[in-house]
Protein backbone atom coordinates (compact mmCIF):
# COMPACT_ATOMS: atom_id res chain seq x y z
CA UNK A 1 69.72 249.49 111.82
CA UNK A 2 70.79 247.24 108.97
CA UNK A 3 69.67 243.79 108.90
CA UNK A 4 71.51 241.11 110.00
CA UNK A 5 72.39 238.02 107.56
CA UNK A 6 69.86 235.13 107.28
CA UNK A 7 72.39 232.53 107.83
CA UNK A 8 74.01 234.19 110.41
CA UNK A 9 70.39 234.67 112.46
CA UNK A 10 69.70 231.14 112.35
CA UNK A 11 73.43 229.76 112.76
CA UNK A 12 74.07 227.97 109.66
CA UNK A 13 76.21 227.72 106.72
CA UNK A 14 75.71 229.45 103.64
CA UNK A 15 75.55 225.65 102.34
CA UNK A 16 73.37 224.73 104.66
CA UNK A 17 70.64 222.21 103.33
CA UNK A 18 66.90 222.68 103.99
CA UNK A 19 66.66 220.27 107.02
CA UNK A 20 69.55 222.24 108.68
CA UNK A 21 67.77 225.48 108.09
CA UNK A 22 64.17 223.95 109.64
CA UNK A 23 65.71 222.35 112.10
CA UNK A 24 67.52 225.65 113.08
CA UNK A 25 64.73 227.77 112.61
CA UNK A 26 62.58 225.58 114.46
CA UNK A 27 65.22 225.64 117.74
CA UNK A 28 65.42 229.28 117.74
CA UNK A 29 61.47 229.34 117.34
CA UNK A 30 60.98 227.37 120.09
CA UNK A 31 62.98 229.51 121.89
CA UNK A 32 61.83 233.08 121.48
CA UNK A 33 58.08 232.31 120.57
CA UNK A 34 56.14 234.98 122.88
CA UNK A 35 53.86 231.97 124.54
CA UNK A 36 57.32 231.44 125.89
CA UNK A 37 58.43 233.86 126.95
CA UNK A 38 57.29 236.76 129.71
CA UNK A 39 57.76 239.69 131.49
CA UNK A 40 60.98 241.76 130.93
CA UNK A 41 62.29 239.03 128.27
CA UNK A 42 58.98 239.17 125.77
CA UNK A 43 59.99 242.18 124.13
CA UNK A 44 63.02 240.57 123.10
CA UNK A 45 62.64 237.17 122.36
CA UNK A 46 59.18 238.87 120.02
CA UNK A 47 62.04 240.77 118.22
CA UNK A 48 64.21 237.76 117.66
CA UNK A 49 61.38 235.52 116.95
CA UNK A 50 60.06 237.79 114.35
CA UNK A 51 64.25 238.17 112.66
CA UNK A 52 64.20 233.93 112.62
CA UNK A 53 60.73 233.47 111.51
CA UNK A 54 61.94 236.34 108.27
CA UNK A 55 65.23 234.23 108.09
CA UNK A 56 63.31 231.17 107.50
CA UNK A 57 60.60 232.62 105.40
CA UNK A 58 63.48 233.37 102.97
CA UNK A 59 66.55 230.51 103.01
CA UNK A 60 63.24 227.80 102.84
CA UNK A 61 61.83 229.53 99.38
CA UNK A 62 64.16 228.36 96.94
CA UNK A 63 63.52 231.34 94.46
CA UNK A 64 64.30 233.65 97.29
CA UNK A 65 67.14 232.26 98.80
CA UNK A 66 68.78 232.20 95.02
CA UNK A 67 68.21 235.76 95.07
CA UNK A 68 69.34 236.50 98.58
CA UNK A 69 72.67 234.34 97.95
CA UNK A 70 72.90 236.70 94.77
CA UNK A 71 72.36 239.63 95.72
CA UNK A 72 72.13 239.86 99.19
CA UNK A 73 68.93 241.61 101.19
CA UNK A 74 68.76 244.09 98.03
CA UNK A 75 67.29 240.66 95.86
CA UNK A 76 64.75 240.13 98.10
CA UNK A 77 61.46 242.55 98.81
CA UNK A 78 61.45 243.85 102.67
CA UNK A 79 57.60 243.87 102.41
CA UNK A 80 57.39 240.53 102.03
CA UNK A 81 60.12 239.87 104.51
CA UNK A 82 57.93 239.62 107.56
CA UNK A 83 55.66 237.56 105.62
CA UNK A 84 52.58 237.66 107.85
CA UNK A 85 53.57 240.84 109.98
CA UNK A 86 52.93 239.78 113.65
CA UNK A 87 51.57 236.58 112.50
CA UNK A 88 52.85 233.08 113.34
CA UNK A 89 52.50 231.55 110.12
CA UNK A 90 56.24 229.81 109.36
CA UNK A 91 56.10 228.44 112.91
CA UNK A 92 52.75 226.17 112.07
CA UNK A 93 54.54 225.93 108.80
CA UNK A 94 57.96 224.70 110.15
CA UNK A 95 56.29 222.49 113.42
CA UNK A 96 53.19 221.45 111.07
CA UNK A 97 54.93 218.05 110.02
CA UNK A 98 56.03 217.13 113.91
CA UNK A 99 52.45 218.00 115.54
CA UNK A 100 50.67 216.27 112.53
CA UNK A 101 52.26 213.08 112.91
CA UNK A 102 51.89 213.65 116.81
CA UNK A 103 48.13 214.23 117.01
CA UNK A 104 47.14 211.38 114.18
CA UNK A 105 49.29 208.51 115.44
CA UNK A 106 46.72 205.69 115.92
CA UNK A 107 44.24 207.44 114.07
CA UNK A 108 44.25 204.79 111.31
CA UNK A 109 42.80 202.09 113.51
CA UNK A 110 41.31 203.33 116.68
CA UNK A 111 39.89 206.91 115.69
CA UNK A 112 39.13 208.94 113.09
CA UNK A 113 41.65 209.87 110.03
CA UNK A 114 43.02 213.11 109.44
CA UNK A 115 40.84 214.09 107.16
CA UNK A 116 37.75 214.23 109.47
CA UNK A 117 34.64 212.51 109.44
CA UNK A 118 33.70 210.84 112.62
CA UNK A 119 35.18 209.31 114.69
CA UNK A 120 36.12 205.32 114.99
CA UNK A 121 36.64 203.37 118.20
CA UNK A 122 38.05 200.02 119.16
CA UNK A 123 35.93 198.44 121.45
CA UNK A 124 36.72 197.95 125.11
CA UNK A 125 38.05 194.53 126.28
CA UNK A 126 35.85 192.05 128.58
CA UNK A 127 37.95 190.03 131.39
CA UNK A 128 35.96 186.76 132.83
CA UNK A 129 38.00 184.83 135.70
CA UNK A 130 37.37 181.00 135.01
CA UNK A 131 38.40 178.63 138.26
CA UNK A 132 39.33 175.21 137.05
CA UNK A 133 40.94 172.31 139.51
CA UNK A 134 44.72 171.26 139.24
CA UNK A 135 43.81 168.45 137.28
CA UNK A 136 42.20 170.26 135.20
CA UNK A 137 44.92 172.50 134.48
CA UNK A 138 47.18 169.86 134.43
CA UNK A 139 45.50 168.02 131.61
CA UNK A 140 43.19 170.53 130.14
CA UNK A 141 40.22 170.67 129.43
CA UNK A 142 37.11 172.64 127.01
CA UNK A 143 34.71 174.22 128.67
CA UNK A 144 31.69 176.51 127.68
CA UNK A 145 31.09 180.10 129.34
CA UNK A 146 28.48 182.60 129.25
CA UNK A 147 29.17 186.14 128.14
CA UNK A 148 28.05 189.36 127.44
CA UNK A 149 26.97 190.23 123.67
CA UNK A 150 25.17 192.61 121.28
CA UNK A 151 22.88 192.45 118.95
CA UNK A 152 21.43 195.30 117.01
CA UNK A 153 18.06 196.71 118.24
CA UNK A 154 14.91 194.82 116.31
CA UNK A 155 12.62 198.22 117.05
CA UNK A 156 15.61 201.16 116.01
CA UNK A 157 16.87 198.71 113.57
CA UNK A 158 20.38 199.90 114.74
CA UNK A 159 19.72 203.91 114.29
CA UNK A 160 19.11 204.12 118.17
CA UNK A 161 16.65 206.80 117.84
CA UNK A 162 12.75 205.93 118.11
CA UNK A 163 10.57 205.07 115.47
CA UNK A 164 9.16 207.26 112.75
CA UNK A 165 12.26 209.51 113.97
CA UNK A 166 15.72 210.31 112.91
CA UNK A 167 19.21 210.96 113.97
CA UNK A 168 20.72 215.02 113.59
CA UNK A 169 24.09 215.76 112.73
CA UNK A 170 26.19 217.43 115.65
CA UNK A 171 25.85 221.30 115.22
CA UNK A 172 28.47 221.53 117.88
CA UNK A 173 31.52 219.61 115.42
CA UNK A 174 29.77 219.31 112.10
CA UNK A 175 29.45 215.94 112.43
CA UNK A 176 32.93 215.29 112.60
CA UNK A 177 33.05 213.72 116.12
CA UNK A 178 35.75 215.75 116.87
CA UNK A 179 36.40 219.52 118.22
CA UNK A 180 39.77 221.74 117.62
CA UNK A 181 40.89 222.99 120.94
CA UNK A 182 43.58 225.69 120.82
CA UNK A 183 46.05 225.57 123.84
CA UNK A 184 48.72 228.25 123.60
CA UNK A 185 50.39 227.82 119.64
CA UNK A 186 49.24 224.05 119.59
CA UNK A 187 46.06 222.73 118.04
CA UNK A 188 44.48 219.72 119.94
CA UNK A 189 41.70 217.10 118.17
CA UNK A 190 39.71 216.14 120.90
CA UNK A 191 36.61 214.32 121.21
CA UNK A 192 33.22 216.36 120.66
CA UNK A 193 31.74 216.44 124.36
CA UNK A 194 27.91 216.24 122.82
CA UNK A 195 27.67 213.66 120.66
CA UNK A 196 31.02 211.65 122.37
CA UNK A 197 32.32 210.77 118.55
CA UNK A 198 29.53 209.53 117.10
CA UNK A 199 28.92 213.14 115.08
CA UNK A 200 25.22 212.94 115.71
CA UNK A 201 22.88 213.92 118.10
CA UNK A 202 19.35 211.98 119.04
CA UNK A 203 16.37 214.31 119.94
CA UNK A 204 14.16 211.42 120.96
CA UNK A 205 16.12 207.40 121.50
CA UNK A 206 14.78 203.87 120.81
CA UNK A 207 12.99 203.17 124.49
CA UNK A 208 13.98 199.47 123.75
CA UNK A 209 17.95 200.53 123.46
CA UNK A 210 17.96 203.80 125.45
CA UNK A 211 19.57 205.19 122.08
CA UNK A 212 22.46 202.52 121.57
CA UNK A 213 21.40 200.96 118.48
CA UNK A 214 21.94 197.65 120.16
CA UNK A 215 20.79 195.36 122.68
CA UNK A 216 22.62 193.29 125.18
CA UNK A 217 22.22 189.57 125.93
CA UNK A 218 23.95 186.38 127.03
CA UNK A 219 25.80 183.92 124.71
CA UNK A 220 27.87 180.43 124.98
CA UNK A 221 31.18 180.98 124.20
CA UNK A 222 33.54 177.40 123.36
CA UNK A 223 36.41 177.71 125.13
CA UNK A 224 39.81 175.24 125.22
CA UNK A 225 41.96 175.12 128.47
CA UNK A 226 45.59 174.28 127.06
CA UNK A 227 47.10 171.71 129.47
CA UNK A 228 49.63 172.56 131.68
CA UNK A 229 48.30 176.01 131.76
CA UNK A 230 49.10 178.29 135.35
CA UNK A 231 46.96 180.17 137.81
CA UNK A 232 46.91 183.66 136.54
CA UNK A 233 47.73 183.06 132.68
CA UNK A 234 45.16 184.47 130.74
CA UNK A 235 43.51 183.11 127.05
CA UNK A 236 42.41 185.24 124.71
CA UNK A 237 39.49 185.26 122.59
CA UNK A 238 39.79 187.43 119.69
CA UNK A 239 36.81 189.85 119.23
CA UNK A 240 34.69 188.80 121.71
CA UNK A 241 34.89 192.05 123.81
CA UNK A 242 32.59 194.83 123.58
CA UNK A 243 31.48 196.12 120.03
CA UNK A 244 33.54 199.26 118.50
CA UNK A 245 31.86 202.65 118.12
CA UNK A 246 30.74 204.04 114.59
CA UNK A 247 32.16 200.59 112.99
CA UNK A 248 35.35 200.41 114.64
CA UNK A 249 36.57 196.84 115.26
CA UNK A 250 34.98 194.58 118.72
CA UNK A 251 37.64 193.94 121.68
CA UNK A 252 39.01 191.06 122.86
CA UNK A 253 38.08 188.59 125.77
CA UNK A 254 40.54 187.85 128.20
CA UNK A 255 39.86 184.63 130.03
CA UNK A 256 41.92 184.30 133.20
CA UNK A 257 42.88 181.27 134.83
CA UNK A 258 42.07 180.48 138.64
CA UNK A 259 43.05 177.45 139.65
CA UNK A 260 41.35 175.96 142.93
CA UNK A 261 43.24 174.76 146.08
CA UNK A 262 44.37 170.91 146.30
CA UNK A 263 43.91 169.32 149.16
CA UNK A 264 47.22 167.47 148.75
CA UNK A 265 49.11 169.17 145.96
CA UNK A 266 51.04 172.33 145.92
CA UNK A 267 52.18 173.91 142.26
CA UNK A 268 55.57 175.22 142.26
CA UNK A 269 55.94 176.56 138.33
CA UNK A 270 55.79 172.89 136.71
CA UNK A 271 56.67 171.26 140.15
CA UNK A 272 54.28 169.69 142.69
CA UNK A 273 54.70 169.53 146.29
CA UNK A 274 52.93 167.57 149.14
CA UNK A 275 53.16 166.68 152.38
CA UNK A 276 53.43 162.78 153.47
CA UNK A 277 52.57 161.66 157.06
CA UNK A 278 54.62 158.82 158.37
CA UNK A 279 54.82 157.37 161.64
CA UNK A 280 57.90 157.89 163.87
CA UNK A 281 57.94 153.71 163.87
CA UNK A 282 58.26 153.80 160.29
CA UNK A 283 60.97 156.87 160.33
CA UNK A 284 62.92 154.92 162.71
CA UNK A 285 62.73 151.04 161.18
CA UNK A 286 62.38 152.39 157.23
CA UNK A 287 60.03 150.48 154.76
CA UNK A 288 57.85 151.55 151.86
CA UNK A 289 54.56 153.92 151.55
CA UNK A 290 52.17 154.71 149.10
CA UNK A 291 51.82 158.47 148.07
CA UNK A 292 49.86 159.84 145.61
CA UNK A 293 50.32 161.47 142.02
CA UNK A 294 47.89 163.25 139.58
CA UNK A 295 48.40 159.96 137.60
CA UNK A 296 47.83 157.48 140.35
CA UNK A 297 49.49 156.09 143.29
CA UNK A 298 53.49 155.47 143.79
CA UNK A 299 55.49 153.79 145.89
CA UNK A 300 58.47 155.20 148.27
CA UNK A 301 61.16 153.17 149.94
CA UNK A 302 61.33 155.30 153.36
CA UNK A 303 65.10 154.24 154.68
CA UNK A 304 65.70 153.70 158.58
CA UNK A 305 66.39 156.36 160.67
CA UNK A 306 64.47 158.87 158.20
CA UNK A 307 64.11 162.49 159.65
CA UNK A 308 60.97 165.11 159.62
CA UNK A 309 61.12 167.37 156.77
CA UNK A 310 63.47 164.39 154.35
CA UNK A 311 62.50 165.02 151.00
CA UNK A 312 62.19 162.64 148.18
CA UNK A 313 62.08 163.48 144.38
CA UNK A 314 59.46 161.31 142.06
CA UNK A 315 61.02 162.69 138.77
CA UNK A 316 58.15 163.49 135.56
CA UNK A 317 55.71 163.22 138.56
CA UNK A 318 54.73 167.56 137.78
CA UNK A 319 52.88 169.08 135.29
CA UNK A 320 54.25 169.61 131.90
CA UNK A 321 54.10 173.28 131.48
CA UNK A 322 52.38 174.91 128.29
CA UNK A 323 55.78 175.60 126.82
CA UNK A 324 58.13 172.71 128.27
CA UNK A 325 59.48 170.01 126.80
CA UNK A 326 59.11 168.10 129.92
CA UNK A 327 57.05 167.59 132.96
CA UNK A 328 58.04 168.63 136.05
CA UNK A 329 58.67 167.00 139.17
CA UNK A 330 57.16 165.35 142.43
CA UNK A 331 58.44 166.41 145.93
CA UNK A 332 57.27 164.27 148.87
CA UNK A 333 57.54 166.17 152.14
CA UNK A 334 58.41 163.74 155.61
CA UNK A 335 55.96 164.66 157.83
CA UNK A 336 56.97 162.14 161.08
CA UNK A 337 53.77 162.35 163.45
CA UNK A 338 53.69 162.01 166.68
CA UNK A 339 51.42 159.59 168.39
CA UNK A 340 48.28 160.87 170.75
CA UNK A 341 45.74 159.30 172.77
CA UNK A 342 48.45 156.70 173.99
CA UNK A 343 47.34 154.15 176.84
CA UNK A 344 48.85 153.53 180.07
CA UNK A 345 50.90 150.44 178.48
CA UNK A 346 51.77 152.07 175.86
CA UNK A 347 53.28 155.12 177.49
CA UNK A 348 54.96 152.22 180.08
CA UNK A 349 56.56 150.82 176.65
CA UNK A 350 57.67 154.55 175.26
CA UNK A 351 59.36 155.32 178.90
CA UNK A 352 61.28 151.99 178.34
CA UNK A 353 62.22 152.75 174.79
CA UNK A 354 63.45 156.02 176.01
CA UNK A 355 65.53 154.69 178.73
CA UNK A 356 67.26 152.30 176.67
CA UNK A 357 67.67 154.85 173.86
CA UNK A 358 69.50 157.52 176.28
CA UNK A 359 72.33 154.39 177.85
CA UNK A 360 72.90 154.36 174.00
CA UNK A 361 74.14 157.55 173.58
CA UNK A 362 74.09 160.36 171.01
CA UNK A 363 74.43 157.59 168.16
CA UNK A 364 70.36 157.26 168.53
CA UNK A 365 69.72 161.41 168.62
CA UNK A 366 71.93 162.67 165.11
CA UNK A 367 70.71 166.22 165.45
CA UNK A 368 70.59 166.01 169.93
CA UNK A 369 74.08 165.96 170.14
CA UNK A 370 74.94 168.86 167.84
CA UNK A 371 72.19 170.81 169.44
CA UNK A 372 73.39 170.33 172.95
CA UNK A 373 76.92 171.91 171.17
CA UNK A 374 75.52 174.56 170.51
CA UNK A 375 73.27 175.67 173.21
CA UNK A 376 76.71 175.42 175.22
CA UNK A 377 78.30 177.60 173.42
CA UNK A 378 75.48 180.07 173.21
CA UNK A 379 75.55 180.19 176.76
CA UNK A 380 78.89 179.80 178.05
């Protein structure tokens, strides 16, 4: 059977240019490769696989592909056409730049390079939950906290293995910190499982590290509450997290805010909320009450006839947020209490007050009347 042409077996133009001829060869590879293919369709898509992969081998050789455009499958040698025989070779050619760049993203700064050696790792990052009071928060504060740290170990001197002893490489990865596993047609770096990265095994660790090379201890740590700061925002302290393996870089702390229930105050974002008890003589007559800020005490003109749950503003009264131009307001909630404990006379007086109030009318009860409505119409 004669062969079919190049171009035509991988679907391109005879002016194709050598992206368009990878990228087709890698489709149709992709395709027919025998790892993906089974049962009554491996014999097949081998067959095809093995025409693309002798397609590619050719049109992606510049010297051969003049020759083939010249003089057709007579300027090229059909020994060589196959390349590898019933290798894979041009398909870890062809893939080679996409699985590269796959498996060595990040490499640069959290692990090891591509070119071996072992590997490097970031530290881990440290949270610590610091409860401050609204005031606090409000106007900020610097405080001093006590962490975790490391030193290196005074008896290893940092080698983690005991004294008057050494440090072996890995025989498992060559001291590389990393193993090749082979899954299918990929190729996956993966830490070594024996010495975890570090490319080095310790026959007999420092008793005083346990074979870390370092020793953990306690430190004061400075650190400044912005004002106006919220419960759950976090600050974070660069490179005060746990130390990197084989000299990668520390992590970070992250300091997060908790801020302690007020007895009077409520946050709402930069707004502050409270409740303000006011007796139902004072509701009904008006006047003025004193109700407190984070910056003091204010003064409230409470108008006659006020009602349970009236709100009044106290504008700037809030916390100015970390990134606001302004600070946020007070709300004052009516809170109209009811007397207890009454005496005799004083219920005697209350009956009388509510006799005269009911010859008055609805004009005394605002919301009575429109209640009454409506529980007759929910009824009838």
């Amino acid at each position: 059977m004669s062969k079919r042409d190049y171009y035509e077996v991988l679907g391109v133009a005879k002016n194709a240019s050598d992206e368009e001829i990878k990228k087709a060869y890698r489709k149709l590879a992709m395709k027919h490769h025998p790892d993906r293919n089974q049962g009554d369709t491996a014999v097949k898509a081998e067959e095809n696989f093995k025409e693309a992969k002798e397609a590619y081998e050719m049109l992606s050789d510049a010297q051969k592909r003049a020759a083939y455009d010249q003089y057709g499958h007579a300027g090229v040698d059909p020994n060589r056409g196959m390349g590898g025989g019933e290798g894979y070779g041009g398909f870890a050619e062809a893939f080679g730049d996409i699985f590269g760049d796959m498996f060595s993203q990040g490499q640069g700064q959290g692990r090891g390079g591509r070119g071996g050696g072992r590997q490097v790792y970031r530290g881990n990052d440290l949270s610590y939950a610091m409860e401050i009071t609204l005031e606090e928060a409000a106007k900020g504060k610097d405080a001093q906290i006590r962490i975790p740290s490391w030193d290196s170990c005074d008896t290893c001197h940092g080698s983690g293995a005991k004294p008057g002893t050494s440090a072996k490489t890995c025989t498992t990865c060559a001291g590389q910190g990393s193993v090749q596993m082979r899954q299918g047609f990929f190729s996956v770096q993966q830490t070594c499982p024996h010495c975890r990265g570090t490319g080095k095994i310790i026959p007999e660790p420092c008793t005083s590290c346990q074979g870390q090379g370092k020793v953990k201890h306690q430190k004061t740590l400075e650190v400044k509450i912005p004002a106006g700061i919220d419960d759950g925002m976090r600050i974070r302290s660069t490179g005060n997290g746990e130390p990197g393996t084989n000299g990668g870089p520390p992590g970070d702390l992250y300091i997060e805010i908790r801020i302690r229930k007020h007895d009077i105050f409520e946050r709402e974002g930069d707004d502050l909320h409270c409740q303000v008890p006011v007796s139902f003589i004072t509701a009904a007559l008006g006047g003025e009450i004193e109700v407190p800020t984070l910056a003091g005490k204010a003064a409230i003109d409470i108008p006659e006839g006020t009602q349970a749950g009236k709100q009044f503003r106290l504008r700037g009264k809030g916390i100015k947020g970390i990134r606001a131009s302004y600070p946020g307001d007070l709300y004052c909630h009516i809170v109209v209490e009811t007397p207890v404990k009454l005496t005799e006379y004083q219920r005697k007086l209350l009956r009388e007050l509510e006799e005269s109030l009911q010859k008055g009318g609805g004009r005394h009860s605002p919301s009575g009347e429109s209640w009454t409505d409506r529980l007759k119409k929910f009824f009838s």
